[in-house]
N, C-alpha and C. Protein backbone atom coordinates (compact mmCIF):
# COMPACT_ATOMS: atom_id res chain seq x y z
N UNK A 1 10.73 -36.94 3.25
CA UNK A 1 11.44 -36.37 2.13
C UNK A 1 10.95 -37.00 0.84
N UNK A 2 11.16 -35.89 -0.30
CA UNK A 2 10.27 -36.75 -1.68
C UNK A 2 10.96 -38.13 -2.31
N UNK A 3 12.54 -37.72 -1.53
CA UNK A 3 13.16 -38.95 -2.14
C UNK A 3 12.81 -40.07 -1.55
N UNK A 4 12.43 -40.29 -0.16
CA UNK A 4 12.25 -41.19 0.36
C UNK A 4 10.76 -41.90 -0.18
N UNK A 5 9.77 -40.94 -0.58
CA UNK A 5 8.86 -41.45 -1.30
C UNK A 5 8.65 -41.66 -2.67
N UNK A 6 9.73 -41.40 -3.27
CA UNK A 6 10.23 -41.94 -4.52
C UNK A 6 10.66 -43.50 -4.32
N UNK A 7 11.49 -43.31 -3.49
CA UNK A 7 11.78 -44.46 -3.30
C UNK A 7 11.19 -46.04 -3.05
N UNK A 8 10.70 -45.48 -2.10
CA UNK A 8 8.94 -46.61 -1.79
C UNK A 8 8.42 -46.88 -2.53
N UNK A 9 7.66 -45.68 -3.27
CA UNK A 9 7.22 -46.21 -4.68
C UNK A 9 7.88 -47.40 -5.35
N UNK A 10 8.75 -46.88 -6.17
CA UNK A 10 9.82 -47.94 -6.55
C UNK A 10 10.09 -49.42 -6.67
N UNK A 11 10.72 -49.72 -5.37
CA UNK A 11 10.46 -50.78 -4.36
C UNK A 11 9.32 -51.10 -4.31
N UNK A 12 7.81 -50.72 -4.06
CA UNK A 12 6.53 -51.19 -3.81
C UNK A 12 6.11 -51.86 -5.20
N UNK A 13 6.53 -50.85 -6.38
CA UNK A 13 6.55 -51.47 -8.12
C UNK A 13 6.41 -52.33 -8.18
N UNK A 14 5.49 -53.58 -8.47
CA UNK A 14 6.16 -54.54 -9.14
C UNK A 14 5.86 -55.14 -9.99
N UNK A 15 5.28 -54.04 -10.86
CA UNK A 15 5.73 -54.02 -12.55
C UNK A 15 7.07 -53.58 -13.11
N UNK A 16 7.66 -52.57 -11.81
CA UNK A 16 9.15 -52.94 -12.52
C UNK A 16 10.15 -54.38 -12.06
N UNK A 17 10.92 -54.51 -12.56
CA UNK A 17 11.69 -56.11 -12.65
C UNK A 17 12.52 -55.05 -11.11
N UNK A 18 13.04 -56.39 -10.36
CA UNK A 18 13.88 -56.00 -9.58
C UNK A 18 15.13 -55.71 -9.71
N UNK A 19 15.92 -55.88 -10.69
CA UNK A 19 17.25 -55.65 -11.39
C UNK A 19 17.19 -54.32 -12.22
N UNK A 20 15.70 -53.89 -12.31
CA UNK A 20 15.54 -52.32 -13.00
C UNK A 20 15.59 -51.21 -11.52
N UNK A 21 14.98 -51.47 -10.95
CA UNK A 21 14.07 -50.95 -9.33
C UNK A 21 15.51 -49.55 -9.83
N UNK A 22 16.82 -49.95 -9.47
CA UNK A 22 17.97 -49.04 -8.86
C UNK A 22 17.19 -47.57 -10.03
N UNK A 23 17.79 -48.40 -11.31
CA UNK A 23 18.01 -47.65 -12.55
C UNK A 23 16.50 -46.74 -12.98
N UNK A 24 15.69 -47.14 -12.47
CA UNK A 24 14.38 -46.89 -12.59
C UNK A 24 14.21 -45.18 -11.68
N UNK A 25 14.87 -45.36 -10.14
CA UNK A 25 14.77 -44.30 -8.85
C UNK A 25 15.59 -43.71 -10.13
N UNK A 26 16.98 -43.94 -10.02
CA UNK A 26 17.46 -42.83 -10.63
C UNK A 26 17.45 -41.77 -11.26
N UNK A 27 16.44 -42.63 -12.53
CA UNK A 27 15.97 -41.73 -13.94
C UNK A 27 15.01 -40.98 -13.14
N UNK A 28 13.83 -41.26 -12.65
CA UNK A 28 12.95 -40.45 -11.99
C UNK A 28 13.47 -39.72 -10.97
N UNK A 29 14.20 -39.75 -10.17
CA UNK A 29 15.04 -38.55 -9.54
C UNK A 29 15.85 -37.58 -10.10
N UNK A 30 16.27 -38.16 -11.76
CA UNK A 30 17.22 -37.10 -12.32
C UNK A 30 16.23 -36.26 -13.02
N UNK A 31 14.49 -36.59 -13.60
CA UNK A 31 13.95 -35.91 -14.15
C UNK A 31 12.96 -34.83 -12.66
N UNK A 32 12.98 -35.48 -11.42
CA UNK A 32 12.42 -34.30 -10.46
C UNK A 32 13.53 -32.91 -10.22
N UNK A 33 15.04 -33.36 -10.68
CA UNK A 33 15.57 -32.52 -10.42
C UNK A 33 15.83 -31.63 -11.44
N UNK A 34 15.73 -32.28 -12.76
CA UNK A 34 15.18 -31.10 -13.88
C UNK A 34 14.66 -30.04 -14.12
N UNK A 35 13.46 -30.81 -13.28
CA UNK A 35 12.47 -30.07 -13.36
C UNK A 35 12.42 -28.80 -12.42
N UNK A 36 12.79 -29.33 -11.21
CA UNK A 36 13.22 -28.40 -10.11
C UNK A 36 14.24 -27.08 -10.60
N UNK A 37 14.95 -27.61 -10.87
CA UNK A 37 16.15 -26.61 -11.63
C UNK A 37 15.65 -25.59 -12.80
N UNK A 38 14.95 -26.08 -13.36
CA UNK A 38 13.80 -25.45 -14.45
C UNK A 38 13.33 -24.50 -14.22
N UNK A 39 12.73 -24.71 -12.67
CA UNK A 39 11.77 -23.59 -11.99
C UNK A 39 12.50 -22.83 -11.44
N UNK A 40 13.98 -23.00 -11.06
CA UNK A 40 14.50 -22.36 -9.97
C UNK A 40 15.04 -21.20 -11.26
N UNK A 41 15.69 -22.03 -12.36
CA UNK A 41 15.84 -20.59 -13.67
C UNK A 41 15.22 -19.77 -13.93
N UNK A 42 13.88 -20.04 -13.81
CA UNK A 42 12.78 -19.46 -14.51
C UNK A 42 12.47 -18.16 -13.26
N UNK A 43 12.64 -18.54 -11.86
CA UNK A 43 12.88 -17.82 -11.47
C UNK A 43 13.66 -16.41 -10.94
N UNK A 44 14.69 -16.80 -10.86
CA UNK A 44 16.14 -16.51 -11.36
C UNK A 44 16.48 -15.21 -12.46
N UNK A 45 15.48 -15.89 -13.31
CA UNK A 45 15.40 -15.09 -14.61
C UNK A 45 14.19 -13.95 -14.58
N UNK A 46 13.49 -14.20 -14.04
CA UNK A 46 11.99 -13.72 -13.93
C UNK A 46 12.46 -12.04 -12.65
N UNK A 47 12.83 -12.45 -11.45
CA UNK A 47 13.27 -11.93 -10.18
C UNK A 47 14.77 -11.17 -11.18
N UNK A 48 15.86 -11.61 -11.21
CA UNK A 48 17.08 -10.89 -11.20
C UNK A 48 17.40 -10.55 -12.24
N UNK A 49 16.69 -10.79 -14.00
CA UNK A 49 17.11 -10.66 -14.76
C UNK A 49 17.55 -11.52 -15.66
N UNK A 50 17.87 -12.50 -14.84
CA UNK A 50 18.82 -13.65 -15.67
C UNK A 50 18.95 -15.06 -15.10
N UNK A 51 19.42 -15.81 -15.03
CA UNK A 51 19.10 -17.18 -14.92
C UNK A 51 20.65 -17.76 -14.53
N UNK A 52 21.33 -16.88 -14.96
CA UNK A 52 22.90 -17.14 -14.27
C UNK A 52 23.10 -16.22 -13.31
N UNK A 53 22.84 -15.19 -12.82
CA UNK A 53 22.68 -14.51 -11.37
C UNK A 53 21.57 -15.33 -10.58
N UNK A 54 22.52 -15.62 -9.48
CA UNK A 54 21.98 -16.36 -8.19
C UNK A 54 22.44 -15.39 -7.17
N UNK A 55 22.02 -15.62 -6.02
CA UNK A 55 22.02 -15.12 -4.55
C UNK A 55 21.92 -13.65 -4.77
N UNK A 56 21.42 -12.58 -5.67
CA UNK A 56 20.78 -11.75 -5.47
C UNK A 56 19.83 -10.92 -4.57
N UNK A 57 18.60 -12.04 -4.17
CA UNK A 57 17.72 -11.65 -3.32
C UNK A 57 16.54 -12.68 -2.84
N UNK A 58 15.66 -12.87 -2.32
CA UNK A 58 15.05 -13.84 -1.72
C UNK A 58 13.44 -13.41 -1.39
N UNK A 59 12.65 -14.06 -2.14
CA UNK A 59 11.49 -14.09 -2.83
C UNK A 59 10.36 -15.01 -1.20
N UNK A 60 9.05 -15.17 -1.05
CA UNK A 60 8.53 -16.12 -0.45
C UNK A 60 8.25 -16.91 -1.10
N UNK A 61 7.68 -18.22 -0.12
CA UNK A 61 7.21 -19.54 -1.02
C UNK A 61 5.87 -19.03 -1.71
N UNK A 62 5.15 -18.49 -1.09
CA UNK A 62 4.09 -17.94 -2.22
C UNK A 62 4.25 -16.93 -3.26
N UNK A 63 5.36 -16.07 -2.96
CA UNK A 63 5.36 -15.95 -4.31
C UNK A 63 6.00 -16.59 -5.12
N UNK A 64 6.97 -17.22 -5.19
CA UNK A 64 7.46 -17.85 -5.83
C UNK A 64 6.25 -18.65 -6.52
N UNK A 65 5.40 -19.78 -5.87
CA UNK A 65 4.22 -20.38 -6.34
C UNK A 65 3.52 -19.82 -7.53
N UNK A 66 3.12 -18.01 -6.67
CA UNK A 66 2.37 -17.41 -8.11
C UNK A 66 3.28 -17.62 -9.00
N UNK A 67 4.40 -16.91 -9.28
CA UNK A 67 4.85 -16.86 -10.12
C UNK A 67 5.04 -18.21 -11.29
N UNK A 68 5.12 -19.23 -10.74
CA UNK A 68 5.11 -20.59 -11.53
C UNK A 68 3.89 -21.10 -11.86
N UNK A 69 2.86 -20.27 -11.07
CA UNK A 69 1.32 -21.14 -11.12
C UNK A 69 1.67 -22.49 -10.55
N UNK A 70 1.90 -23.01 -9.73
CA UNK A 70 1.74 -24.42 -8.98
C UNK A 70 1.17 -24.15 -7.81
N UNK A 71 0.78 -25.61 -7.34
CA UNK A 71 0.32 -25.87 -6.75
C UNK A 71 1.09 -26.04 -5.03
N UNK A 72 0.60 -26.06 -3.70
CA UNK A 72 1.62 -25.79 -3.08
C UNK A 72 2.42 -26.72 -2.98
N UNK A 73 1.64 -27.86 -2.76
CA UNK A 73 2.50 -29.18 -2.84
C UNK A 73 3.32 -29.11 -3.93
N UNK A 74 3.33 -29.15 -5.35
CA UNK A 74 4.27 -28.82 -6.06
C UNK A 74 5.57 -27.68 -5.71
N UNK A 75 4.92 -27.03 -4.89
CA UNK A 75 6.16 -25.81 -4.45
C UNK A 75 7.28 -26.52 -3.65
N UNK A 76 6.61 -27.02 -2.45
CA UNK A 76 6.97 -27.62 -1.46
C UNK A 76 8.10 -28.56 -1.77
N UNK A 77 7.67 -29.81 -2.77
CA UNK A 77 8.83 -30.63 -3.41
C UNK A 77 9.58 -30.07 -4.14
N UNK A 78 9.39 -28.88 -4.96
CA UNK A 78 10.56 -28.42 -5.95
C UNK A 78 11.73 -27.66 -4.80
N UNK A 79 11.07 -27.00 -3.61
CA UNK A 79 11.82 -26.26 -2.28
C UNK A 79 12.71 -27.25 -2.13
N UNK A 80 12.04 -28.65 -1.75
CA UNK A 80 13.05 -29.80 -1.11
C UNK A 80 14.29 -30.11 -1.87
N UNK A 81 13.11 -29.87 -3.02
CA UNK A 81 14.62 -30.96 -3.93
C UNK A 81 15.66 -30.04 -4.04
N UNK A 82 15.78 -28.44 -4.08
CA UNK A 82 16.26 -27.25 -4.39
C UNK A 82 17.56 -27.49 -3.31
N UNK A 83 16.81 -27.19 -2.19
CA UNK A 83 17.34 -27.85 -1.49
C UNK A 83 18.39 -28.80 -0.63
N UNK A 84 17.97 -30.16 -1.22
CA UNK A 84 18.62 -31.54 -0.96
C UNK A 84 19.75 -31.38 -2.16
N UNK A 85 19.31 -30.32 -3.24
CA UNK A 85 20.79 -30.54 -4.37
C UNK A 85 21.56 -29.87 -4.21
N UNK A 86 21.33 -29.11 -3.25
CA UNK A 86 22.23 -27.79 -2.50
C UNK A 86 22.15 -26.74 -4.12
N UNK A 87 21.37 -26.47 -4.24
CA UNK A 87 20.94 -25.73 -5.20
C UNK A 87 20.60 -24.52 -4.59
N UNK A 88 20.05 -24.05 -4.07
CA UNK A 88 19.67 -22.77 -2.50
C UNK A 88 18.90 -23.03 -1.67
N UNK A 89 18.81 -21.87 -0.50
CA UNK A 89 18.40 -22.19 0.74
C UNK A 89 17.37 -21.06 0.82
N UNK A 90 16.90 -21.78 2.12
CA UNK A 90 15.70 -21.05 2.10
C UNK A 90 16.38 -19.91 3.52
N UNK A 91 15.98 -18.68 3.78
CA UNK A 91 16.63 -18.09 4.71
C UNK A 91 15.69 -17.03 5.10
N UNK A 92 15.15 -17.14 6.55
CA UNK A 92 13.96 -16.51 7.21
C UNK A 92 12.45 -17.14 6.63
N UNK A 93 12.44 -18.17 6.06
CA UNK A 93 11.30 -19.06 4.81
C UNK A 93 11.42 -18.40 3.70
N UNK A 94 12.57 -17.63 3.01
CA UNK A 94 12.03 -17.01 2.11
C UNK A 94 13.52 -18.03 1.02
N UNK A 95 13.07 -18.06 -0.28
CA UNK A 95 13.91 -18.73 -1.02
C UNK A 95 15.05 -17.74 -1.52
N UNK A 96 16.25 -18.11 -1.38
CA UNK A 96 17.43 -17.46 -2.08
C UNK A 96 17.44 -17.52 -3.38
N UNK A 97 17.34 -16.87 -4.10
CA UNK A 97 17.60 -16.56 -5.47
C UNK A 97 18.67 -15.50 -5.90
């Protein structure tokens, strides 16, 4: 999971101080999920119209990809994190939007 390799990272740091390590995961987990959320609007908006209609309809991981231009690995972690925030699901592999 990306968090778990967020995490490692982190911990492995040690240019950050150990009394930062916590505060450090955090911020960088609150900006993967930004970002994630970002894409999932953009989709959202792109697919249904709008960016506040959800569960409409359900797109694949590749397209979804085209549509953002990323990379798959980039797909893959924004899926997870989508995901892990209970943000939507993926259903038959295809993403809920």
């Amino acid at each position: 999971m990306l968090y778990d390799t967020l995490s490692k990272y982190v911990i492995d740091n040690e240019a950050i101080p150990d009394d930062r390590k916590y505060d450090v995961y955090l911020t960088m987990k609150k900006l993967y999920i930004e970002k994630a959320l970002k894409r999932y609007k953009y989709l959202c908006d792109t697919i249904n119209g709008s960016c506040d209609r959800t569960g409409q309809c359900a797109i694949t991981c590749e397209y979804a990809r085209e549509l953002l231009k990323c990379s798959e690995e980039e797909m893959n972690a924004t899926i997870e994190i989508l995901i892990a925030e209970h943000i939507t699901e993926l259903q038959g592999g295809m993403i809920v939007l």
